[in-house]
Each structure stands twice: as C-alpha cells, then as structure tokens.
Protein backbone atom coordinates (compact mmCIF):
# COMPACT_ATOMS: atom_id res chain seq x y z
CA UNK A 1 0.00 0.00 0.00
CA UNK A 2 1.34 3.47 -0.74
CA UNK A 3 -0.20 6.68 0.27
CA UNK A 4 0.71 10.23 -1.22
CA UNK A 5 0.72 13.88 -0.26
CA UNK A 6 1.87 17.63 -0.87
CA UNK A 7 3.31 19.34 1.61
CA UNK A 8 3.21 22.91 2.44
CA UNK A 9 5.37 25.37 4.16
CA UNK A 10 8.63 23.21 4.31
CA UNK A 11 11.56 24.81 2.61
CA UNK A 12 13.19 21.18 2.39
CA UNK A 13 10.24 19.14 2.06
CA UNK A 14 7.31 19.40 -0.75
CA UNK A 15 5.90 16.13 -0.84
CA UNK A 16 5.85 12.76 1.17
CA UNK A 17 5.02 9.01 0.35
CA UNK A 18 4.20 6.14 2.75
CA UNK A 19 5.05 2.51 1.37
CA UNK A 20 4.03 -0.08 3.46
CA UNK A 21 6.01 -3.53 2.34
CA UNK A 22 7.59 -6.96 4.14
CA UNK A 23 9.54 -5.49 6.12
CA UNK A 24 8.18 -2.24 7.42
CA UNK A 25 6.80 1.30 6.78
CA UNK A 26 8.82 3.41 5.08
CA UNK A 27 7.99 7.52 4.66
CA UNK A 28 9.61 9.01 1.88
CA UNK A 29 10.99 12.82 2.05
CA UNK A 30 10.83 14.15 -1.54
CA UNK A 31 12.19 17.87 -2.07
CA UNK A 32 10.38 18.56 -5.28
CA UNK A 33 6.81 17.99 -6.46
CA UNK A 34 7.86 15.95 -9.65
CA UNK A 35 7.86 12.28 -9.62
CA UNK A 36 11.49 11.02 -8.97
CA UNK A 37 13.34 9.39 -6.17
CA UNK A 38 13.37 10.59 -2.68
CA UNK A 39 15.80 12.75 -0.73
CA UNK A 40 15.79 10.61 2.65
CA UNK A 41 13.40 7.89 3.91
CA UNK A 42 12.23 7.02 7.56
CA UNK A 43 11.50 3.89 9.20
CA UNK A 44 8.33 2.90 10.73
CA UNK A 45 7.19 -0.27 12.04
CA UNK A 46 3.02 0.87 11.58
CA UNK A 47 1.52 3.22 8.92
CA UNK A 48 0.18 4.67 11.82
CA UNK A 49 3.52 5.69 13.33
CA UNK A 50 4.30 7.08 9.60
CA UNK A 51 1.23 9.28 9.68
CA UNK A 52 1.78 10.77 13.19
CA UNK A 53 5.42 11.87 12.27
CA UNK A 54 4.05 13.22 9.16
CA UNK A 55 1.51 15.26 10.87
CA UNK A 56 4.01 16.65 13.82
CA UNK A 57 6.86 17.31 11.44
CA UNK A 58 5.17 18.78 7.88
CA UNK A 59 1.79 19.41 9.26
CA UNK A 60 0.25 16.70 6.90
CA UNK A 61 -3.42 15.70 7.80
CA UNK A 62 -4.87 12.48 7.61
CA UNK A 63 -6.85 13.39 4.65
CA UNK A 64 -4.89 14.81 2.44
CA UNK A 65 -3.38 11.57 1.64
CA UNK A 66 -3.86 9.99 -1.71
CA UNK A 67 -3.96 6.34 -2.38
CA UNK A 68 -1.75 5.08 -5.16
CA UNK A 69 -0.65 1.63 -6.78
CA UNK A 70 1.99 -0.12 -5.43
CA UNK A 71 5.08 -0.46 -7.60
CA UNK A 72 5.99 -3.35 -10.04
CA UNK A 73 8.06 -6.24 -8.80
CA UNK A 74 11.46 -5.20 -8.82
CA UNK A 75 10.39 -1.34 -9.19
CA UNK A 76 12.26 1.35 -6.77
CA UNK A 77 9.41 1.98 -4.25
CA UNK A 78 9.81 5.70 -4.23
CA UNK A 79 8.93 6.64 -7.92
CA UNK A 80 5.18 7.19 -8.87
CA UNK A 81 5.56 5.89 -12.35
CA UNK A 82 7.42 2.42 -12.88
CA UNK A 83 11.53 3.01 -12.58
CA UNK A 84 13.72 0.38 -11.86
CA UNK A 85 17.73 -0.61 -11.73
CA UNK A 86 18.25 -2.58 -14.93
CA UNK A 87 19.65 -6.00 -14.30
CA UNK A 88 17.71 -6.18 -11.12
CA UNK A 89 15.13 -9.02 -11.79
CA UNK A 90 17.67 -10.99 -13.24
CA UNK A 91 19.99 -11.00 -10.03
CA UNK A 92 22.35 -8.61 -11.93
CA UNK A 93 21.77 -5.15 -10.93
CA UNK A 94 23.46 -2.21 -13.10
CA UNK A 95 24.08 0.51 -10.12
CA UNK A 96 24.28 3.81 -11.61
CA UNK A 97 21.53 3.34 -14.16
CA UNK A 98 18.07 3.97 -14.03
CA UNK A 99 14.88 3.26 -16.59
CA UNK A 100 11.28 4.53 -16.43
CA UNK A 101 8.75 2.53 -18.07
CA UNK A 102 7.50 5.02 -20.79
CA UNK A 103 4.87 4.26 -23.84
CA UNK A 104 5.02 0.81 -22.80
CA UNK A 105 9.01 0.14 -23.01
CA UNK A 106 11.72 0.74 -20.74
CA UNK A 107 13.90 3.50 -21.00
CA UNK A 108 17.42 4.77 -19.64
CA UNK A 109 17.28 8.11 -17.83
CA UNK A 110 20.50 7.71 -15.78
CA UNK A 111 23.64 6.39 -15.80
C-alpha cells in the first residue's frame, strides 16, 4: 500500500510518500513535487507511526493523503511511475543506471 501527499510550508520538504512492504513502513521525504526518487526515507514499524510523524513534522493531515498503486516487482518503491535498476530481476543489478517505463518500453534516464 502506498499513500501520497503535498506538503506545504517546508523549505526542504514538498511532498511525502508512505510505502508499506515486508519489512516495514517506510515515509519518503521528496524535495520537489515531480515524480522522482526521494531525498531521505524514515523507518516505521506501523503506517500509523508514519502518519503521526508526518503530521508533527510537515503538518500533513490524515486526509490529504492519496492512495496510489503499489510499484511493479522489482520497481524502486519511491517513484510514482514504474523506474527500476536494470539488471535487477535478473539478479544482476546495473548501479548507476536507471529506466522509467515510458509508452510501454523501458527506457534509460541515468547512468
């Protein structure tokens, strides 16, 4: 499950995720509005604990979370759209390089 938001007022901060997976909840500190990958990440063991720190740190209410899909197998968890490591679902990951899934096929954008 992966929840959305805007935030306003933060010099540092202008939007936040929450990705609930296997092993935890993670809340994910993005400094510009535009989908991409995330600037830090925190650790929660309950969504619930994710939401409260969002709410006493960046002012975020409950309802101005969004709902969105979680990520494809082997997808970075912090992009919107599909991204992922090349090599990654094959055990071989390329570090350095990135690929969005765009028009249906994967393509480079880093690295």
């Amino acid at each position: 499950m992966r929840l959305i938001t805007q935030v306003e007022g933060h010099l540092d901060v202008k939007r936040l995720m929450i990705h609930e997976c296997e092993d935890g909840v993670y809340l994910f500190l993005f400094e510009t509005e535009e989908d991409g990958g995330c600037s830090a990440d925190l650790w929660f063991e309950t969504v619930e604990d994710a939401l409260e720190t969002a709410q006493q740190e960046y002012s975020v209410d409950s309802e101005r979370w969004h709902k969105i899909h979680d990520p494809p197998q082997f997808c970075q968890q912090d992009w919107i759209a599909p991204a992922r490591i090349p090599g990654r679902e094959s055990g071989n990951p390329q570090w350095g390089k990135l690929e969005v899934l765009k028009d249906g096929k994967w393509t480079q954008i880093m690295g």
